[in-house]
Protein backbone atom coordinates (compact mmCIF):
# COMPACT_ATOMS: atom_id res chain seq x y z
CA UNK A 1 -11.03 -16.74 16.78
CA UNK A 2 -14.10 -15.02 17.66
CA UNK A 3 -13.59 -10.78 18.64
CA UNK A 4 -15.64 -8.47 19.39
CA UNK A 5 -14.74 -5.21 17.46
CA UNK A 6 -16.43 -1.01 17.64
CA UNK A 7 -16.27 -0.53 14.34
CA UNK A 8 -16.82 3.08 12.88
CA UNK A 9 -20.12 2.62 11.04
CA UNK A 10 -19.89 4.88 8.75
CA UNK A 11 -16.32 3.60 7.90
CA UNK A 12 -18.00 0.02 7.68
CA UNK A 13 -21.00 1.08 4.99
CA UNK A 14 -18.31 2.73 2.47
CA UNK A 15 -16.47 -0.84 3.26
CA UNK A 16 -19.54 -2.54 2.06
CA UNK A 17 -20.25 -0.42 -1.00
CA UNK A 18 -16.89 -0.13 -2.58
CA UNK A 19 -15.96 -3.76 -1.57
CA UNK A 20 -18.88 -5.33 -2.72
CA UNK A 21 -19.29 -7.30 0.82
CA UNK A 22 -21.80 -8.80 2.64
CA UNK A 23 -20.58 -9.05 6.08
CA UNK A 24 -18.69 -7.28 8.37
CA UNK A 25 -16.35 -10.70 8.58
CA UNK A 26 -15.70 -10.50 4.82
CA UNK A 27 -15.36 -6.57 4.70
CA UNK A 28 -12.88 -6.85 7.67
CA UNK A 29 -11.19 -9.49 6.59
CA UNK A 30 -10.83 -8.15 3.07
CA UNK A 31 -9.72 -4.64 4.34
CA UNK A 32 -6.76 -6.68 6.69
CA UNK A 33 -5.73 -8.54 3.60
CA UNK A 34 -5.59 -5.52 1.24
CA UNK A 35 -3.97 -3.31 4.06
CA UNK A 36 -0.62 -6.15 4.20
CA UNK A 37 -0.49 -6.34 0.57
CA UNK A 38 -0.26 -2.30 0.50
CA UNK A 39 2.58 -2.60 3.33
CA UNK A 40 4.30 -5.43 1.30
CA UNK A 41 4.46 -3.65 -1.75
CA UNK A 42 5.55 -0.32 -0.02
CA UNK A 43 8.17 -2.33 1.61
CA UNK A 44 9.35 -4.08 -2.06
CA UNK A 45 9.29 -0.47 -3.92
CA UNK A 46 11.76 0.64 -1.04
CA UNK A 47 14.45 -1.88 -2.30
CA UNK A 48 14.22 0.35 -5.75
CA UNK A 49 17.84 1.26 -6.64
CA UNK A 50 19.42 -0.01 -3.22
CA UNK A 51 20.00 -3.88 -4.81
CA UNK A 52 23.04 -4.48 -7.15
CA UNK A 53 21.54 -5.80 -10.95
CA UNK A 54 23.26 -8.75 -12.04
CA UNK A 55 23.96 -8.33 -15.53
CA UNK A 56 25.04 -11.77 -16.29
CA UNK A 57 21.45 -13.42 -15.03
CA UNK A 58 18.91 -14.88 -17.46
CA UNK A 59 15.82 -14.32 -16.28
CA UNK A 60 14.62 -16.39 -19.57
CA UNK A 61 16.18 -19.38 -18.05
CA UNK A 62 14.84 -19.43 -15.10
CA UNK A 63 11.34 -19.33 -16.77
CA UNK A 64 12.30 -22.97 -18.35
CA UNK A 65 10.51 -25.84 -17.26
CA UNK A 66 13.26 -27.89 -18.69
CA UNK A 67 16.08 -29.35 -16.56
């Protein structure tokens, strides 16, 4: 999908040097991508002592690729 985007250039040239990107596609797209993993995470770290531990689960089992 093709946009046209103002971008803050001075924004977009610290993009480039701390991301290590070429283009503003790839420095976009990796700023998006980081920005939803940040929100996803903040979201997870919410759930922090608000979900009941099941004592009797083993984690260890689940791990097994055995049947």
């Amino acid at each position: 999908m093709a946009t046209n985007l103002a971008l803050d250039q001075d924004l977009l040239e610290r993009a480039f040097l701390l991301s290590g990107e070429a283009t503003k596609k790839a420095a976009v797209t990796r700023a998006l991508q980081e920005f939803i993993a940040r929100r996803e995470q903040k979201r997870v770290a919410e759930l922090f002592g608000k979900l009941d531990w099941d004592a009797s689960f083993d984690y260890k089992a689940e791990r097994s690729r055995e049947p």
